[in-house]
PDB file of N, CA and C in Angstrom:
ATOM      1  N   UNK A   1     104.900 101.245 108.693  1.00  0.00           N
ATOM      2  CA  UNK A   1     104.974  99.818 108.926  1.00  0.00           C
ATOM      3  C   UNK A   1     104.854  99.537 110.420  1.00  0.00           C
ATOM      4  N   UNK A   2     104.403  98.221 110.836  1.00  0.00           N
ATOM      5  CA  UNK A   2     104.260  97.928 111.800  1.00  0.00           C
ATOM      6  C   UNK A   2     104.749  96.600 112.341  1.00  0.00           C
ATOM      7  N   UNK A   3     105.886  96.546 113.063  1.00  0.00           N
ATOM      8  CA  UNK A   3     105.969  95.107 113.257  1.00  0.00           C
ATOM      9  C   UNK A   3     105.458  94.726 114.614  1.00  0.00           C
ATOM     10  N   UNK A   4     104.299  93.945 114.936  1.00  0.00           N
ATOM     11  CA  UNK A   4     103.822  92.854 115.554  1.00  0.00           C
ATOM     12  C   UNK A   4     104.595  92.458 116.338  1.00  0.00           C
ATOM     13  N   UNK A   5     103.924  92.410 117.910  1.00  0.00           N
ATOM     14  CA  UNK A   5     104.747  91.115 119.058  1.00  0.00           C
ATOM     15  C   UNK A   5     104.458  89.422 118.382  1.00  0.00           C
ATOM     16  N   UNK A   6     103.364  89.330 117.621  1.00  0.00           N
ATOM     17  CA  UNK A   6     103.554  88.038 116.522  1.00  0.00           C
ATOM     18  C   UNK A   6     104.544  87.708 115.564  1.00  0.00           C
ATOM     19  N   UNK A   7     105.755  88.927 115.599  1.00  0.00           N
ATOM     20  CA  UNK A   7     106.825  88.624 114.560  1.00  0.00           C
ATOM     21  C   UNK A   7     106.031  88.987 112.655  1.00  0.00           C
ATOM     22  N   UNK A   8     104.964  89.336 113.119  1.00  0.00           N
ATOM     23  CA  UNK A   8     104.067  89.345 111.425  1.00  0.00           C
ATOM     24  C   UNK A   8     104.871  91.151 111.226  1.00  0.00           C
ATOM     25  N   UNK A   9     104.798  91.651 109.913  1.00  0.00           N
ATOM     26  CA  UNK A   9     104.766  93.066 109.621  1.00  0.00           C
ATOM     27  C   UNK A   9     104.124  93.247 108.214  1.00  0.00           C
ATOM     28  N   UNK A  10     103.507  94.180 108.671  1.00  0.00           N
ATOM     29  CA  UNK A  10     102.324  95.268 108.114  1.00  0.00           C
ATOM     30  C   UNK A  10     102.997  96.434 107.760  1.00  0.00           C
ATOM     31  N   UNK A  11     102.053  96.596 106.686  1.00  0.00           N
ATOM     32  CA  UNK A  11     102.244  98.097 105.789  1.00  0.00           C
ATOM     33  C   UNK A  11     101.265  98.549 106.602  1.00  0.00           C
ATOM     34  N   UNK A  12     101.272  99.638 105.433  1.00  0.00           N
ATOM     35  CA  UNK A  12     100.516 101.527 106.658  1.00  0.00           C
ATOM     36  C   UNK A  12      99.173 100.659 105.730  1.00  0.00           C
ATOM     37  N   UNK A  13      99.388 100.140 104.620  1.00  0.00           N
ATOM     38  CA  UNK A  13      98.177  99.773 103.941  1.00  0.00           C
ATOM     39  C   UNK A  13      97.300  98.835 103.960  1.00  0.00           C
ATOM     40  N   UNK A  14      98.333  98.095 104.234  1.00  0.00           N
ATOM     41  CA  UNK A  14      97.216  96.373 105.435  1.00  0.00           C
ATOM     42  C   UNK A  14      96.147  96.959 106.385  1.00  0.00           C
ATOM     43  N   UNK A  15      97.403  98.007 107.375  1.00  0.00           N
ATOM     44  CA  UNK A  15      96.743  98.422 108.521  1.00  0.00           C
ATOM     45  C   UNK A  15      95.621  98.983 107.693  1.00  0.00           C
ATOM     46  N   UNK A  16      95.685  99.675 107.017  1.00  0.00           N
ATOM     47  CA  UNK A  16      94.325 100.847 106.888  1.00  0.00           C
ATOM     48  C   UNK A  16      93.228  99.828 106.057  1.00  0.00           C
ATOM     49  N   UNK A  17      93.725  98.702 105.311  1.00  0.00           N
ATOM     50  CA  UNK A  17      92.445  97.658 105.156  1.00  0.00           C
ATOM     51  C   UNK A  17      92.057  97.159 106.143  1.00  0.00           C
ATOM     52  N   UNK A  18      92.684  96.777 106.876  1.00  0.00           N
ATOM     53  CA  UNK A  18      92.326  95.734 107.902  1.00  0.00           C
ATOM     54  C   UNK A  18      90.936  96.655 108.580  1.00  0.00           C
ATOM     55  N   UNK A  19      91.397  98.226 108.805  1.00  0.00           N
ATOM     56  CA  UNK A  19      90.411  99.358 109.281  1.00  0.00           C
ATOM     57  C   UNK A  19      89.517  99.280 109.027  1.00  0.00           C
ATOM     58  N   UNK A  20      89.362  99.743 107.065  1.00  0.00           N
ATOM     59  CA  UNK A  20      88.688  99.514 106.514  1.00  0.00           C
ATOM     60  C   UNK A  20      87.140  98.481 106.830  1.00  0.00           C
ATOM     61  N   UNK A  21      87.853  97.364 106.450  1.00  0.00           N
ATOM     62  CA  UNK A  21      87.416  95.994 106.596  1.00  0.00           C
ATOM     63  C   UNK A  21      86.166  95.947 107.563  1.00  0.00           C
ATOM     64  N   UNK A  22      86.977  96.298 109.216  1.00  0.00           N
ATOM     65  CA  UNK A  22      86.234  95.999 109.910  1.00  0.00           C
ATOM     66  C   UNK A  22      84.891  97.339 109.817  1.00  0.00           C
ATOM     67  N   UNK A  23      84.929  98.179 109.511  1.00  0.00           N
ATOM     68  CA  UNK A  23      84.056  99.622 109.888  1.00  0.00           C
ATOM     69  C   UNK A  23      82.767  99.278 108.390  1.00  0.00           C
ATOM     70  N   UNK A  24      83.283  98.233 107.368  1.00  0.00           N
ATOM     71  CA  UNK A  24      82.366  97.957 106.415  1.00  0.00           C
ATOM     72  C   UNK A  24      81.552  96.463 106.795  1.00  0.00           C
ATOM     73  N   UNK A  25      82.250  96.378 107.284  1.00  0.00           N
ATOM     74  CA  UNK A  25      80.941  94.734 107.798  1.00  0.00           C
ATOM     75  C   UNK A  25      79.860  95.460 108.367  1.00  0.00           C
ATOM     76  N   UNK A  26      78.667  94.448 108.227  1.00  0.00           N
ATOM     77  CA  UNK A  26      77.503  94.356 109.280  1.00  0.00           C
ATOM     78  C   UNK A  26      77.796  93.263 110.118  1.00  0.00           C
ATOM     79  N   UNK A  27      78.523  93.876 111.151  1.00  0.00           N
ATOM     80  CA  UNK A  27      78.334  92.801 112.082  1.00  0.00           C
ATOM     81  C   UNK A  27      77.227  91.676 112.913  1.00  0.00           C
ATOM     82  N   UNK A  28      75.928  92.933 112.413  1.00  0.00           N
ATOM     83  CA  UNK A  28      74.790  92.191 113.121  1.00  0.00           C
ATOM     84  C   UNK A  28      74.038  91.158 111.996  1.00  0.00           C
ATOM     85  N   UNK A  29      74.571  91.290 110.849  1.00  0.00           N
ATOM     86  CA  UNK A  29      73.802  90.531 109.580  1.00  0.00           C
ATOM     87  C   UNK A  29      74.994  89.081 109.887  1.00  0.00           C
ATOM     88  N   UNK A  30      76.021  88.973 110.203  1.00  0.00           N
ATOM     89  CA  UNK A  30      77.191  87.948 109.878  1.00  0.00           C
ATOM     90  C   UNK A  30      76.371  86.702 110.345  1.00  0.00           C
ATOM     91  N   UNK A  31      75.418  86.385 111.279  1.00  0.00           N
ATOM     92  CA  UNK A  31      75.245  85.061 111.859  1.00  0.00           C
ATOM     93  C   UNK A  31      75.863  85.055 112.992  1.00  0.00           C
ATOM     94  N   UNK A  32      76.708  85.035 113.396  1.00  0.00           N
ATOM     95  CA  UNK A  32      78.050  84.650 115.208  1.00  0.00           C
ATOM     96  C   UNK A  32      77.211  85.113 116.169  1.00  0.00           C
ATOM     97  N   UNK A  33      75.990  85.744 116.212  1.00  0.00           N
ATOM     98  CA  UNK A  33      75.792  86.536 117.276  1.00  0.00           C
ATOM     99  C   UNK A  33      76.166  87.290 117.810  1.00  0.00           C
ATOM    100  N   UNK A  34      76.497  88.538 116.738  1.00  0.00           N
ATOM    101  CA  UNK A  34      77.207  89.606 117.178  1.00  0.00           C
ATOM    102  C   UNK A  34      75.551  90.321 117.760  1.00  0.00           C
ATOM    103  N   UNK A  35      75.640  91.577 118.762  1.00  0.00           N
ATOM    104  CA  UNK A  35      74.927  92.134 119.204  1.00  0.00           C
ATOM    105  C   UNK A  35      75.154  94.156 119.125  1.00  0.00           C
ATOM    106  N   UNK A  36      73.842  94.333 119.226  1.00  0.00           N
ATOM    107  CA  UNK A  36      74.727  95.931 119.507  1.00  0.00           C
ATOM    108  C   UNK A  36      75.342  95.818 120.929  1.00  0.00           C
ATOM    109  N   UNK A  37      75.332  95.426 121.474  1.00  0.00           N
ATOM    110  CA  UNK A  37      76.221  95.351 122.997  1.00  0.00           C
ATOM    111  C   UNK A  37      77.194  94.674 122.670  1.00  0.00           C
ATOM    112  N   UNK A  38      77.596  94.038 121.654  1.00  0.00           N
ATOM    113  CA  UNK A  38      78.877  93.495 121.533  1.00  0.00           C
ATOM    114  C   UNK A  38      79.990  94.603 121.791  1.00  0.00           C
ATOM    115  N   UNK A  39      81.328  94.170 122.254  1.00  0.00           N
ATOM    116  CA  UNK A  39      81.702  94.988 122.836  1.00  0.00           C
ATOM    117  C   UNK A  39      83.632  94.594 121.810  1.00  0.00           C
ATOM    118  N   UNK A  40      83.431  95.536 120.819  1.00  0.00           N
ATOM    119  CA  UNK A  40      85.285  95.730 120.324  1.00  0.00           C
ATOM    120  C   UNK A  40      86.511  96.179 120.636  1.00  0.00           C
ATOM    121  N   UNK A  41      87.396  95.734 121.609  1.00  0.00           N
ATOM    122  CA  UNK A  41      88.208  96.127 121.920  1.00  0.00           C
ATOM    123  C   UNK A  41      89.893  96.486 121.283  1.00  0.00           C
ATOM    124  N   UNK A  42      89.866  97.527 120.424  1.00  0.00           N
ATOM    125  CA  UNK A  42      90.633  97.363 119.501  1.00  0.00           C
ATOM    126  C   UNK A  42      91.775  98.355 119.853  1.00  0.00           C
ATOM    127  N   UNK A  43      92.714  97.809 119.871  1.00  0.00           N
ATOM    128  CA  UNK A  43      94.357  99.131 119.930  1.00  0.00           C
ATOM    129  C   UNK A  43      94.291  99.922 121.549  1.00  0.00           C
ATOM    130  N   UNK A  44      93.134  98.934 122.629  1.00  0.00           N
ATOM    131  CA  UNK A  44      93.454  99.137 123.855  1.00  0.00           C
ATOM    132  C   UNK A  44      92.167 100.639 123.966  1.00  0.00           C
ATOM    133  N   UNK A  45      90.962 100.145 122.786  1.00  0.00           N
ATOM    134  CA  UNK A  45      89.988 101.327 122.892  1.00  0.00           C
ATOM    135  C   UNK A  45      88.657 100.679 122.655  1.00  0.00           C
ATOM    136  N   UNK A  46      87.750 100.847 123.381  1.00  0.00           N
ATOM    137  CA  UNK A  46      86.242 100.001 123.438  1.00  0.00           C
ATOM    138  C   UNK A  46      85.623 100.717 121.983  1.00  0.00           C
ATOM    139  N   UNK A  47      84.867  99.747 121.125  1.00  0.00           N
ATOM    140  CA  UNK A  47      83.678 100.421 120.547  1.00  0.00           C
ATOM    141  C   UNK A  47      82.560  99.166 120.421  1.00  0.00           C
ATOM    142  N   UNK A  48      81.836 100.271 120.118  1.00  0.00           N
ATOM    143  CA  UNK A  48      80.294  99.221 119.962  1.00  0.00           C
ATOM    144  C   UNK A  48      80.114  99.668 118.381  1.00  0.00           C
ATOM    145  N   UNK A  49      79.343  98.819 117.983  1.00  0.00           N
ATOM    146  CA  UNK A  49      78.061  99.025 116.816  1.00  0.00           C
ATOM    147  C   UNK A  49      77.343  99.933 116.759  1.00  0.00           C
ATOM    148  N   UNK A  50      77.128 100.484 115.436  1.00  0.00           N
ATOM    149  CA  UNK A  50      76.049 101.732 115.316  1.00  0.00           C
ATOM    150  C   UNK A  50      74.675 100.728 115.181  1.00  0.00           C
ATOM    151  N   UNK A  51      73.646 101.566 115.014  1.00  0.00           N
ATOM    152  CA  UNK A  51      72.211 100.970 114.667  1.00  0.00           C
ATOM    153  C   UNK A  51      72.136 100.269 113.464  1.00  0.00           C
ATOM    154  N   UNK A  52      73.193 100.442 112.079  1.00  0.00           N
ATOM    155  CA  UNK A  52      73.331  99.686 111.109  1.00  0.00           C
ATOM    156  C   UNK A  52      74.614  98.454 111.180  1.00  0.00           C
ATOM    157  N   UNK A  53      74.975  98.127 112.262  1.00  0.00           N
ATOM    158  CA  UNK A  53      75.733  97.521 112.776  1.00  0.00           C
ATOM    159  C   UNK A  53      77.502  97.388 112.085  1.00  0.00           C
ATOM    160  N   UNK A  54      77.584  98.565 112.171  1.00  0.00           N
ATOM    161  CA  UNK A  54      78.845  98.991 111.531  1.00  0.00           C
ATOM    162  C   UNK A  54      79.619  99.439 113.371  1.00  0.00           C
ATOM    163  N   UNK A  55      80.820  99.273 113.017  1.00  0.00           N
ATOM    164  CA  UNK A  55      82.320  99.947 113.348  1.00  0.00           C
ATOM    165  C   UNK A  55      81.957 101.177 112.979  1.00  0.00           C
ATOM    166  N   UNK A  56      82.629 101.995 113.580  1.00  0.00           N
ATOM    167  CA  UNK A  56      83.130 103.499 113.238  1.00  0.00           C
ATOM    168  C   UNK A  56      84.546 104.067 113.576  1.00  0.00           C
ATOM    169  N   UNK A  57      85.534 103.511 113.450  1.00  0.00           N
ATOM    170  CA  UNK A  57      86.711 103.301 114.236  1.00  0.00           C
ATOM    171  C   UNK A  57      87.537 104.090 113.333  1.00  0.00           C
ATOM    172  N   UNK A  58      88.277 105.484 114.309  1.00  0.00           N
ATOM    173  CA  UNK A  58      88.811 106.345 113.374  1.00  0.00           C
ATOM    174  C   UNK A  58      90.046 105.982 112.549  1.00  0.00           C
ATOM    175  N   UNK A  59      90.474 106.503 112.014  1.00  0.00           N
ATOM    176  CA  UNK A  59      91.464 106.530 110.933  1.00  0.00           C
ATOM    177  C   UNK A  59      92.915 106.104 112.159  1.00  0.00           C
ATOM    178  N   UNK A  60      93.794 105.840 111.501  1.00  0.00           N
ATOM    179  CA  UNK A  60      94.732 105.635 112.566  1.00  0.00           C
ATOM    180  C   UNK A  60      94.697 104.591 113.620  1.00  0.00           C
ATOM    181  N   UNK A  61      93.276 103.271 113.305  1.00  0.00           N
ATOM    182  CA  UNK A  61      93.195 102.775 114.597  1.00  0.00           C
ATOM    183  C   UNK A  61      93.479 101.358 113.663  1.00  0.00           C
ATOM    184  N   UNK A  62      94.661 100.720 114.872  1.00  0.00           N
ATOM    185  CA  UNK A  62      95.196  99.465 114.060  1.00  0.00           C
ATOM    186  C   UNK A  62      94.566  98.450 114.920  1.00  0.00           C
ATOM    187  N   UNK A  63      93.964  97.659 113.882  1.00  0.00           N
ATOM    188  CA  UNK A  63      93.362  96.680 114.030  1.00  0.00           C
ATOM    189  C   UNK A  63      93.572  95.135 113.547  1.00  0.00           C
ATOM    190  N   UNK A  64      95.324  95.345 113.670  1.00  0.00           N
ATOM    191  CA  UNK A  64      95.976  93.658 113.413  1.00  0.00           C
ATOM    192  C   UNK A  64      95.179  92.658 114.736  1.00  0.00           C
ATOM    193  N   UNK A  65      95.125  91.405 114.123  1.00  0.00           N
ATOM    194  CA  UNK A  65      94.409  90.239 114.759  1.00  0.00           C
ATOM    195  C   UNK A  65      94.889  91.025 116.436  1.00  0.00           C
ATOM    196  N   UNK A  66      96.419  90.614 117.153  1.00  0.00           N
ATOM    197  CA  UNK A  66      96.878  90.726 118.152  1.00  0.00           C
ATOM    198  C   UNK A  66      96.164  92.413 118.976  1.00  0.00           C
ATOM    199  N   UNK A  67      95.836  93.010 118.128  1.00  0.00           N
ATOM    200  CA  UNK A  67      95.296  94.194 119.150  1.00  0.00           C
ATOM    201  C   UNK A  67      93.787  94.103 119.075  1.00  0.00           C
ATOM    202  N   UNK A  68      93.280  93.094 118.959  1.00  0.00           N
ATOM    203  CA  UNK A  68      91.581  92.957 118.621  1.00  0.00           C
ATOM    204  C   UNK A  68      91.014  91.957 119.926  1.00  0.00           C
ATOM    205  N   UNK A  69      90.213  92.292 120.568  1.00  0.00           N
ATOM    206  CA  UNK A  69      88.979  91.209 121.233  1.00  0.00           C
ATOM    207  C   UNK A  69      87.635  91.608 121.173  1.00  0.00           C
ATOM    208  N   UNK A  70      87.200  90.740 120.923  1.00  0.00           N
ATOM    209  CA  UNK A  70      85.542  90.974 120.619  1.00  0.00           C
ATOM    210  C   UNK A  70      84.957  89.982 121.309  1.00  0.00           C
ATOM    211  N   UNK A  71      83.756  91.059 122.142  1.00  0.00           N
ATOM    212  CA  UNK A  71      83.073  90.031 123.164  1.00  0.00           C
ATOM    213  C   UNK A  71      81.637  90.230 122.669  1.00  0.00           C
ATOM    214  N   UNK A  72      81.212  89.583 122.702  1.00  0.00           N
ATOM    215  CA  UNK A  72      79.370  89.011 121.792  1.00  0.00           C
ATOM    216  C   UNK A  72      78.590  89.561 123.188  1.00  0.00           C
TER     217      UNK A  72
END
């Protein structure tokens, strides 16, 4: 479990959807103008997009709203 500086708490299983979640989108199909240079800053660790515009973000990486920025 995880409790949040938002006061929110998470299971080990939210967290690992929330993971999930993001590493199964196409970010570059969504419309927002995501880019492969878009730049994910998640749990205080940069990633980019693969060529199919997926996440690849290992196991263990929590990705509640509060540890996320994404720059286009």
């Amino acid at each position: 479990m995880l409790l949040d500086n938002s006061g929110w708490i998470y299971t080990n299983e939210e967290i690992e959807n929330l993971r999930k979640g993001y590493n199964t989108e196409n970010w570059l199909k969504l419309g927002f103008g995501f880019t492969k240079n878009s730049v994910f800053t998640i749990d205080g660790k940069e990633y980019r997009l693969d060529n199919n515009g997926h996440l690849n973000l290992p196991e263990g990486t929590i990705c509640v709203p509060s540890k996320v920025n994404i720059r286009k």
